[in-house]
Protein backbone atom coordinates (compact mmCIF):
# COMPACT_ATOMS: atom_id res chain seq x y z
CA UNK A 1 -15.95 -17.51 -42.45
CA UNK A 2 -17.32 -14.62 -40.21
CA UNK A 3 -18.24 -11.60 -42.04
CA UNK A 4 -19.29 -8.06 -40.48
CA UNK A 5 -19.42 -5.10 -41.42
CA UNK A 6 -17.05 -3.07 -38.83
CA UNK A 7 -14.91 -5.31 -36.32
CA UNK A 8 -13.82 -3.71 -33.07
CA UNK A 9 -10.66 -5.68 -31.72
CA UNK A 10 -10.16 -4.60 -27.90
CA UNK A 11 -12.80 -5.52 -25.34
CA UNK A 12 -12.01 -2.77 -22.98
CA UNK A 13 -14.53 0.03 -22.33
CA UNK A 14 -13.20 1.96 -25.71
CA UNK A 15 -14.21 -1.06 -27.69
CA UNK A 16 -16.92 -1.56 -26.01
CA UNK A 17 -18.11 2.60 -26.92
CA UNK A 18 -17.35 1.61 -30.35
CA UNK A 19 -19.35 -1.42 -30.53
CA UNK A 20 -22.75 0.60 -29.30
CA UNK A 21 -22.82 3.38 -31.36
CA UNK A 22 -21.52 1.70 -34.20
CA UNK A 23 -24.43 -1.01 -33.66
CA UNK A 24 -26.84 2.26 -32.97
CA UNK A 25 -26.32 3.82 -35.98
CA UNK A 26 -27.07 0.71 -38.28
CA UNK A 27 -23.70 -1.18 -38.22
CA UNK A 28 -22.99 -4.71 -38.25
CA UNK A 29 -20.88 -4.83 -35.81
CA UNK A 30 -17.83 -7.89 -33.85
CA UNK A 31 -16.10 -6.89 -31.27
CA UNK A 32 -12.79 -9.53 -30.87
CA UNK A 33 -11.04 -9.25 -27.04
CA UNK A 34 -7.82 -11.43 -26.59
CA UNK A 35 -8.84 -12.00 -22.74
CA UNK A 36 -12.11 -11.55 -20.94
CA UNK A 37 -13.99 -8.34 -21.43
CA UNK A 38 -13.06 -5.30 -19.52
CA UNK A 39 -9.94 -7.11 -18.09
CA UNK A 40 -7.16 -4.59 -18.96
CA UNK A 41 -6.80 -1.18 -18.25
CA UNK A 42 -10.51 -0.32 -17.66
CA UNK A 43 -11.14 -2.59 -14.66
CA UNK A 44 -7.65 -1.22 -12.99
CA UNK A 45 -8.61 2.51 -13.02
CA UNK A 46 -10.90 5.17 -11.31
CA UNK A 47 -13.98 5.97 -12.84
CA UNK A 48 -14.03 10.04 -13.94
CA UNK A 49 -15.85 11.70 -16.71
CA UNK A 50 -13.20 15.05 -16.09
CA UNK A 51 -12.63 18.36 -17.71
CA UNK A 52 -10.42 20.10 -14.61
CA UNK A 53 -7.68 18.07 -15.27
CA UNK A 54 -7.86 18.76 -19.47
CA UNK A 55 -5.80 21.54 -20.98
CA UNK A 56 -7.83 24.12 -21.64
CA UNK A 57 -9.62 24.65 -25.17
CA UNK A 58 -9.87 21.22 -27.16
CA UNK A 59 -8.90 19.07 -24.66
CA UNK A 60 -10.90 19.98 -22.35
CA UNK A 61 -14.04 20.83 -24.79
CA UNK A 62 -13.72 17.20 -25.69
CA UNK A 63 -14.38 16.03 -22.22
CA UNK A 64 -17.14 18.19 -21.43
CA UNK A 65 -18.41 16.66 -24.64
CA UNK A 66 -18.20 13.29 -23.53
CA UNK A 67 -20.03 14.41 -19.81
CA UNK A 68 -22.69 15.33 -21.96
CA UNK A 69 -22.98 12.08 -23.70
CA UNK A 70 -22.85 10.06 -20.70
CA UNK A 71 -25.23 11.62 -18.70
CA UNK A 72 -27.39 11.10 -22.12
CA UNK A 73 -26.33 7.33 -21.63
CA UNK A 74 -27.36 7.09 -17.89
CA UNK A 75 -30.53 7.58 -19.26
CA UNK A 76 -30.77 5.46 -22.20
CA UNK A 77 -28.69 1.97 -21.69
CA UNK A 78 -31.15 -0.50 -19.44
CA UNK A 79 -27.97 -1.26 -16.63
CA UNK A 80 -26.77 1.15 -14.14
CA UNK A 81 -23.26 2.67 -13.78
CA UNK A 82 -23.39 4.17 -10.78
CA UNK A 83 -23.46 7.43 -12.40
CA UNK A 84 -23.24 10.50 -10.72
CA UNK A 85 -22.06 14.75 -11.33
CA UNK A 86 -21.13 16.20 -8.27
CA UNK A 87 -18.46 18.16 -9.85
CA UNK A 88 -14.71 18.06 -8.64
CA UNK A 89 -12.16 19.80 -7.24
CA UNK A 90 -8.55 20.37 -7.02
CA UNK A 91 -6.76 21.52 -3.87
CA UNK A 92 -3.62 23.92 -3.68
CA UNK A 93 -0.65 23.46 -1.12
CA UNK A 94 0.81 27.08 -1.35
CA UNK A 95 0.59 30.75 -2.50
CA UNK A 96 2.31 29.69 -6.13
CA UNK A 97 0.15 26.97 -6.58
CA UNK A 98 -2.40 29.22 -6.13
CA UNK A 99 -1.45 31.78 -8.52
CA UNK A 100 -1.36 28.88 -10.89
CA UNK A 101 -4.62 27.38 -10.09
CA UNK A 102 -5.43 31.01 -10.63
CA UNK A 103 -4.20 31.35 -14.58
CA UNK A 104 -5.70 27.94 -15.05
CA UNK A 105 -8.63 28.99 -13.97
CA UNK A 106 -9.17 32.14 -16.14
CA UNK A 107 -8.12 30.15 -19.54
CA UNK A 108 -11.01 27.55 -18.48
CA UNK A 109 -13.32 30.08 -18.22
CA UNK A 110 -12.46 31.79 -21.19
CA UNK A 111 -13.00 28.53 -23.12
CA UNK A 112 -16.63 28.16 -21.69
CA UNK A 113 -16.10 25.71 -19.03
CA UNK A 114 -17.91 26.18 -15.40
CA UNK A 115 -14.70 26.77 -13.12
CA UNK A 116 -14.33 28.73 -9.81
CA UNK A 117 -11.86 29.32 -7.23
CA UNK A 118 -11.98 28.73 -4.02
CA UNK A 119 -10.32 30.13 -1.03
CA UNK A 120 -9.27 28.21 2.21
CA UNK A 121 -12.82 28.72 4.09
CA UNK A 122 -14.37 26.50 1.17
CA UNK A 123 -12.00 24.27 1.54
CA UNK A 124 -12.20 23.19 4.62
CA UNK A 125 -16.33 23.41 4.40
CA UNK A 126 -15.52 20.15 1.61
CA UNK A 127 -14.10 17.74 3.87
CA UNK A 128 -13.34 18.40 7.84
CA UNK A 129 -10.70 15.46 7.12
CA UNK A 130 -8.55 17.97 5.01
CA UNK A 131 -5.10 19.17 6.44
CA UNK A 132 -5.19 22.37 7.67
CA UNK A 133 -2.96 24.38 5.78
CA UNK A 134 -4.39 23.89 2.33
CA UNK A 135 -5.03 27.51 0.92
CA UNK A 136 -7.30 27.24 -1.50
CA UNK A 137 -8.48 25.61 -5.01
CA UNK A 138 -10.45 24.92 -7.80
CA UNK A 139 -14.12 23.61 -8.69
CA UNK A 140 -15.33 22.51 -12.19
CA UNK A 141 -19.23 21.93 -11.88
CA UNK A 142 -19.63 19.42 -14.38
CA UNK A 143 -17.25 16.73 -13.46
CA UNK A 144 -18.97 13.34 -12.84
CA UNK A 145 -18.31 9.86 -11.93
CA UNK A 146 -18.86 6.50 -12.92
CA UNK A 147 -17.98 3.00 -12.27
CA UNK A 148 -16.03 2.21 -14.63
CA UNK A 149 -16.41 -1.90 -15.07
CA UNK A 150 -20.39 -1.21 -15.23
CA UNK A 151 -20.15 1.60 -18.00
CA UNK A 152 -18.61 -0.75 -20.37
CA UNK A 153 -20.69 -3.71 -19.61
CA UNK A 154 -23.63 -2.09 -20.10
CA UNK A 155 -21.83 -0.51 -23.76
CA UNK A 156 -21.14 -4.10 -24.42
CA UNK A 157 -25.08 -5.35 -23.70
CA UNK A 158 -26.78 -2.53 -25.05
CA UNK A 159 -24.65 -3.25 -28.08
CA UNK A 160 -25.22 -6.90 -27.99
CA UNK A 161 -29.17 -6.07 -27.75
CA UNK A 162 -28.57 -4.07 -31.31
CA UNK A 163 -26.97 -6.98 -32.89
CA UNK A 164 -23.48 -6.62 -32.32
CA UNK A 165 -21.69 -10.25 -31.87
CA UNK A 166 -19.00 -10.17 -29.30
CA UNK A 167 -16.09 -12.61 -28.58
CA UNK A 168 -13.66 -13.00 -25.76
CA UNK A 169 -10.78 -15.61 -25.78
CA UNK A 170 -10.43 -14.45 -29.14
CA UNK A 171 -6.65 -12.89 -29.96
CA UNK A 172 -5.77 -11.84 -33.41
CA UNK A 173 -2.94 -13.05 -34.98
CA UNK A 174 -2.99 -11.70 -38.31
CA UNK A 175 -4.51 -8.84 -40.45
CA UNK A 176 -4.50 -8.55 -43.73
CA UNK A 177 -6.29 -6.95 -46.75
CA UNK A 178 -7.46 -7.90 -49.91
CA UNK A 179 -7.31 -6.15 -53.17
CA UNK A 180 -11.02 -6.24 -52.79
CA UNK A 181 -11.04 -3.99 -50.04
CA UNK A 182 -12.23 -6.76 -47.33
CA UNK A 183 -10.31 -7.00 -44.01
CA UNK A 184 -9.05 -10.64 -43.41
CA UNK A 185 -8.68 -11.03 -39.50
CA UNK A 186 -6.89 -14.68 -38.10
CA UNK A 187 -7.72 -15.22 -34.33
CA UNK A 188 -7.14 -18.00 -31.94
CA UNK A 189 -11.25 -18.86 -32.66
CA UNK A 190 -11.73 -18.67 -36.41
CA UNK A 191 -11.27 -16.24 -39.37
CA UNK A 192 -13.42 -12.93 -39.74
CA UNK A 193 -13.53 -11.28 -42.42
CA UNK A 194 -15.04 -7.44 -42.14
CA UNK A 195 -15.62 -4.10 -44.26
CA UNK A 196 -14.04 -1.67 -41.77
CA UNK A 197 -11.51 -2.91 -38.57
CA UNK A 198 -11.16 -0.28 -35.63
CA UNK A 199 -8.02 -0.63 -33.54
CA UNK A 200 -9.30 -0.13 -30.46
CA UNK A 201 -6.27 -2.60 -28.42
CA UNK A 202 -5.21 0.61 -25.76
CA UNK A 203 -1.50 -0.35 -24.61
CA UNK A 204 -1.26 -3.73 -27.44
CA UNK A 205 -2.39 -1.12 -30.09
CA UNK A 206 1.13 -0.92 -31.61
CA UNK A 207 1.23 -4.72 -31.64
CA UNK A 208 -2.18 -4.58 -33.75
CA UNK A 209 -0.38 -1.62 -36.18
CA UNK A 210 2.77 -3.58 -36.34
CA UNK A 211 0.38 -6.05 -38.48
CA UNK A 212 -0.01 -3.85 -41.56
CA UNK A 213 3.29 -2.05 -40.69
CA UNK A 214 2.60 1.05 -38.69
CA UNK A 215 4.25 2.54 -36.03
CA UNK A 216 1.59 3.61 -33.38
CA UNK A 217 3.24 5.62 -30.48
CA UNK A 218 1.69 4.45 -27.62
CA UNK A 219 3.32 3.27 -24.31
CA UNK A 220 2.63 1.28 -21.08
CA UNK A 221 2.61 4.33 -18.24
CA UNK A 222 1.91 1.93 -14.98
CA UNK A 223 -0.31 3.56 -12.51
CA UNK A 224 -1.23 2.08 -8.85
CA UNK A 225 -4.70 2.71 -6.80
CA UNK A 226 -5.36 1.76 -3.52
CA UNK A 227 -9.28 0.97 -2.23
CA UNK A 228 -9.74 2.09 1.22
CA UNK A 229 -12.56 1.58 3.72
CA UNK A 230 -14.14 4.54 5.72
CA UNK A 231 -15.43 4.92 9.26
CA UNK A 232 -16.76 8.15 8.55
CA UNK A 233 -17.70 10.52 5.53
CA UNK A 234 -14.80 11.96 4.11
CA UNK A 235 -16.00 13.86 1.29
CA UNK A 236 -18.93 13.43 -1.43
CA UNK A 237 -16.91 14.34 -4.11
CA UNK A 238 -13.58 13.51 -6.42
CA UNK A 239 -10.37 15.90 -5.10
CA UNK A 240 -7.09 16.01 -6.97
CA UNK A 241 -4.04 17.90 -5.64
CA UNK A 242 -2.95 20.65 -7.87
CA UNK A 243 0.43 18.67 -8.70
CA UNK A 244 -1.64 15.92 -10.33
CA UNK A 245 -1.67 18.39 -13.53
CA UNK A 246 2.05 19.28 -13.01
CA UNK A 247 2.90 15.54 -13.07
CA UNK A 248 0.00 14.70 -15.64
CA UNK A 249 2.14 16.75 -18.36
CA UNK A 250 5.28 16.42 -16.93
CA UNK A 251 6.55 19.89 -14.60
CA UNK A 252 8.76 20.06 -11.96
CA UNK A 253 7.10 19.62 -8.92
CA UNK A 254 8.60 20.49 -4.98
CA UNK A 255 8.44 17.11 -3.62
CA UNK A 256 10.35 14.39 -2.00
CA UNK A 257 12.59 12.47 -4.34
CA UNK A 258 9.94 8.84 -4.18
CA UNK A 259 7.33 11.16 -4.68
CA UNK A 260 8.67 12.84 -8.19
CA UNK A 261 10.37 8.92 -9.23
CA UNK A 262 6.90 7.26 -9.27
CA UNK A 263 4.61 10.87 -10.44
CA UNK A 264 2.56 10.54 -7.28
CA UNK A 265 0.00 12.81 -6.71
CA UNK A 266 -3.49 12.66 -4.66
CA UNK A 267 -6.27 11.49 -5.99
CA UNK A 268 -9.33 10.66 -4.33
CA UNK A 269 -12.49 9.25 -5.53
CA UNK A 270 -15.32 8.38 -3.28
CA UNK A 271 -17.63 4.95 -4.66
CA UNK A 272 -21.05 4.09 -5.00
CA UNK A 273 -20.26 1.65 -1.78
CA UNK A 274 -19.00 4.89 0.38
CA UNK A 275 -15.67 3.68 0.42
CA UNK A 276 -13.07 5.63 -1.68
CA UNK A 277 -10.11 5.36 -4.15
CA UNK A 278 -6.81 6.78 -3.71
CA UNK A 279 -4.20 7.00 -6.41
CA UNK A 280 -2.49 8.36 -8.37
CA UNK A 281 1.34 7.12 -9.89
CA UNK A 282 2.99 7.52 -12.95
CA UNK A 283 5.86 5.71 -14.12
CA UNK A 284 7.68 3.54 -17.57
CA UNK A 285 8.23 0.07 -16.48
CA UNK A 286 6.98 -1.87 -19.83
CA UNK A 287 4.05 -4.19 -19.35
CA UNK A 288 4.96 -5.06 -15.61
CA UNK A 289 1.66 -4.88 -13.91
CA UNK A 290 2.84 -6.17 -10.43
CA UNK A 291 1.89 -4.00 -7.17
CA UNK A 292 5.24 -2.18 -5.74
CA UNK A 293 4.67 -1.35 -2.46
CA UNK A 294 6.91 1.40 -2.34
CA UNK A 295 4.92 3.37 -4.55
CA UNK A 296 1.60 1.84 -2.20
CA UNK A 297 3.43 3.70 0.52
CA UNK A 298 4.25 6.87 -1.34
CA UNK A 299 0.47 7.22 -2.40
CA UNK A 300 -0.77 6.69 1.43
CA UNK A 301 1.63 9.14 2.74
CA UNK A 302 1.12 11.47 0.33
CA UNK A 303 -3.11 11.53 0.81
CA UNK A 304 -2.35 11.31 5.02
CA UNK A 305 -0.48 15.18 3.99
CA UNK A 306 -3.82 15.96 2.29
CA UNK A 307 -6.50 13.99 4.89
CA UNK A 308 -4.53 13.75 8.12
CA UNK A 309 -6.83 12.02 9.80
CA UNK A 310 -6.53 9.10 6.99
CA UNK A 311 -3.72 7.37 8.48
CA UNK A 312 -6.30 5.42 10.92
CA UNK A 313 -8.26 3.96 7.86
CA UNK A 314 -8.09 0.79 6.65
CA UNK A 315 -7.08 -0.09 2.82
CA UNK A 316 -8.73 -2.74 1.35
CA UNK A 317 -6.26 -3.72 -1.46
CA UNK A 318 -4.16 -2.33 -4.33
CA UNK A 319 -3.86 -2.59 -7.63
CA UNK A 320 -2.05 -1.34 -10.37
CA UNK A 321 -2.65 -0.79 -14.21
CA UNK A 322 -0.80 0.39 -17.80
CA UNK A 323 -2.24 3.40 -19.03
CA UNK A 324 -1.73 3.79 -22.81
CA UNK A 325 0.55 6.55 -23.12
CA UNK A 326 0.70 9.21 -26.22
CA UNK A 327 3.82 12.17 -25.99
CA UNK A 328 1.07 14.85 -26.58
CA UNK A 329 -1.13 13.26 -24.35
CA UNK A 330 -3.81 13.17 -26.73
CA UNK A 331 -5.43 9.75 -27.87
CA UNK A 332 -5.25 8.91 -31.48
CA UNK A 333 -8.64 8.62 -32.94
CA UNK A 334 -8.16 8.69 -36.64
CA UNK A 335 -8.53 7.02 -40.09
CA UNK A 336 -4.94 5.74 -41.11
CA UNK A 337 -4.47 6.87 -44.99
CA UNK A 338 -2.44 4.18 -46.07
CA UNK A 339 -5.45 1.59 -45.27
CA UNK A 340 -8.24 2.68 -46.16
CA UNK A 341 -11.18 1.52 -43.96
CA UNK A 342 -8.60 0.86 -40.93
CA UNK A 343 -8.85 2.83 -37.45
CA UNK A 344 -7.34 3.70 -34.76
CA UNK A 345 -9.42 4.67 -31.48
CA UNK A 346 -6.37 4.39 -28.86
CA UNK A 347 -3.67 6.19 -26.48
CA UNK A 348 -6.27 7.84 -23.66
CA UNK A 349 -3.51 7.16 -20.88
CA UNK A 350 -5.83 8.29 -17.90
CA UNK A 351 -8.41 9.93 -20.14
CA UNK A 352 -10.14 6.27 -21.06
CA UNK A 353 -13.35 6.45 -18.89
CA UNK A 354 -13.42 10.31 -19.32
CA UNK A 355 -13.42 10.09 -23.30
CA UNK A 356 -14.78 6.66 -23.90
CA UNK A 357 -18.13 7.86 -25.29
CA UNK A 358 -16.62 10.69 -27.26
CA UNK A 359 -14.64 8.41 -28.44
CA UNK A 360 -16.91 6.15 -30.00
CA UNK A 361 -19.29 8.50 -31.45
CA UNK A 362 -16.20 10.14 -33.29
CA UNK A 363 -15.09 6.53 -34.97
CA UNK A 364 -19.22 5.71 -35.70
CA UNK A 365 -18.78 8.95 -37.35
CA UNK A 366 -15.67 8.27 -39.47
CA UNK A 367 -17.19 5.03 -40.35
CA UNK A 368 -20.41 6.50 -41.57
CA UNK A 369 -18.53 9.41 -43.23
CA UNK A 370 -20.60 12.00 -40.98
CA UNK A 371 -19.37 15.38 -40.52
CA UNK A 372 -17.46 14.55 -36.70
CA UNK A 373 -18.89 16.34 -33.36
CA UNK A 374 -15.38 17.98 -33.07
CA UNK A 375 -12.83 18.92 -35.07
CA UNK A 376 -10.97 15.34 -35.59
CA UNK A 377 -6.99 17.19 -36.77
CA UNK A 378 -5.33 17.23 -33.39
CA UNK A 379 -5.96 13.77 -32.94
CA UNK A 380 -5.48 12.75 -36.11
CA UNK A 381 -2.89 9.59 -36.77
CA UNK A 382 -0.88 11.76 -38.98
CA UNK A 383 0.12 14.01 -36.27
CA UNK A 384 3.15 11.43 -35.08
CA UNK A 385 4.32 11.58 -39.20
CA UNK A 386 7.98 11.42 -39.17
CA UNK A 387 8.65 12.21 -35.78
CA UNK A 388 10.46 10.16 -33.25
CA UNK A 389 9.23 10.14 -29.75
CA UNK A 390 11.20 10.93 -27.12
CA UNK A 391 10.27 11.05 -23.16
């Protein structure tokens, strides 16, 4: 039987954050992942480290927590992630967006972060591809960008290098734990046994709770991206309409009736390799993961209103993702009471890549019964106590 001290099941990039600092700060650590590493929801995703897009105060603290600790990684793990902080921006489409941009602005500010407006000259100084009726926007300095595939590979071999043992292929099909305190984990390769077991699973996190009876609300949200070539520069930096944040947490938006049915908003997200990323969509479908081209269509028509002179590019290919949904948007990152020793690290919807080194100090920190780099309550497990969700 295979003993450790903390097993990490999920071999996506928050697993992967667990498994380094974990293995940094002296733990034995075995990370379990049903499928290949980094197959899920962190290989079909953009790759931002964000705070314009988090609600100002924790939320957004949080993020500009986790910048911090991945610039600190770009320096310290031995593989490159194409790691870079040009900041971002969000563009606004009229005079009330504006206004709103505006408020959001000031409550940023007040909470310490590095935002700015900007008016419809520095706009169109950003990209000359940008439409010209935009008005204005929004800058936050610090945003960076990273790819996201690379970031938790080079978790995962950093933490290998420390002495954490990692297994893919490897699906767990039953937890349970002894009087003695030790976890008892059955996979499809063998029986672990372990001191401390972190749910890190992202959308098959319930399925993992379900094993010691408890309900973890997160859901599948399916989101598309398209990868597009460029002839020319279009812009060194990420953009994001305004609406993203109005259909992030779920406003009313003035849009065609496709547009609002699949949450479409622009995103756009320049690589390494000078070609670029456009997303975004939201929607509930379950665990179906297939491309719909009718959302495809709505995202390309919807960054041609933003980048006019898009519509002559070519895309590349498409792909779409499941984004593990909480209600409060939040992740839950949290002891669970009623097990002692058990953890759950999960429920970052888009916030995955942005909060995946946070993320994994905060459970290193729990394990080794540190005082936590942030205040852990508002995304404590307890939160969801007695409630039932609705969307």
């Amino acid at each position: 039987m295979n003993h450790c001290d903390v097993l990490v099941i999920g071999g996506g990039i928050i697993g992967c954050s667990i498994a380094y600092y974990a293995s940094k700060y002296g733990r034995e650590v075995t990370l379990l992942e049903k499928g290949e590493f980094v197959s899920g929801t962190s290989s079909r995703c953009d790759g931002n480290i964000l705070a314009i897009d988090k609600d100002p105060g924790f939320d957004s603290q949080m993020s500009l927590l986790s910048q911090k600790l991945v610039d600190e990684l770009s320096r310290n793990l031995e593989h490159s992630f194409e790691y870079r902080a040009p900041g971002s921006i969000l563009v606004c489409e009229s005079d009330e967006e504006m206004e709103a941009a505006k408020k959001w602005v000031d409550r940023q500010k007040a909470a310490g972060l590095p935002f700015r407006m900007l008016d419809h000259q520095d706009i169109m100084q950003e990209s000359p591809f940008f439409a010209d009726d935009l008005v204005g926007g929004l800058e936050c300095a610090t945003d960076s960008t990273v790819n996201p595939y690379l970031l938790a590979f080079s978790l995962l071999e950093e933490a290998k290098k420390l002495g954490a043992n990692a297994l893919k292929q490897t699906e767990v099909k039953s937890l349970k734990k002894e009087q003695t305190g030790t976890f008892i984990v059955e996979t499809t390769n063998g029986v672990f046994t372990a001191d401390h077991v972190v749910n890190a699973a992202g959308v098959w996190a319930p399925r993992i709770g379900e094993m010691f009876d408890l309900a973890i609300p997160v859901e599948p949200r399916k989101g598309h991206i398209i990868v597009a070539s460029r002839q020319q520069h279009v812009g060194s930096r990420k953009v994001m309409e305004f609406g993203y944040l109005i259909s992030k947490f779920g406003g009313v938006r003035r849009v065609d009736e496709l547009t609002e049915k699949y949450g479409v908003a622009l995103v756009f997200e320049p690589t390494e390799s000078q070609n670029f990323l456009i997303g975004s969509s939201r929607e509930f479908v379950g665990f179906h993961t297939k491309v719909n081209n009718e959302v495809i269509k709505c995202i390309a028509n919807r960054a041609i209103r933003f980048y006019p002179k898009m519509a002559d590019m070519m895309v590349i290919r498409s792909y779409a993702g499941l984004r593990p949904w909480t209600e409060d948007h939040l992740p839950i990152v949290s002891r669970v009471d009623s097990v002692p020793n058990f953890y759950i690290a999960a429920g970052h919807e888009g916030d995955g890549i942005s909060l995946a080194a946070i993320t994994g100090k905060l459970v290193e920190e729990l394990i080794n019964e540190k005082e936590t780099s942030i205040p852990i309550e508002p995304l404590s497990y307890n939160r969801f106590a007695g409630k039932v969700l609705s969307r």
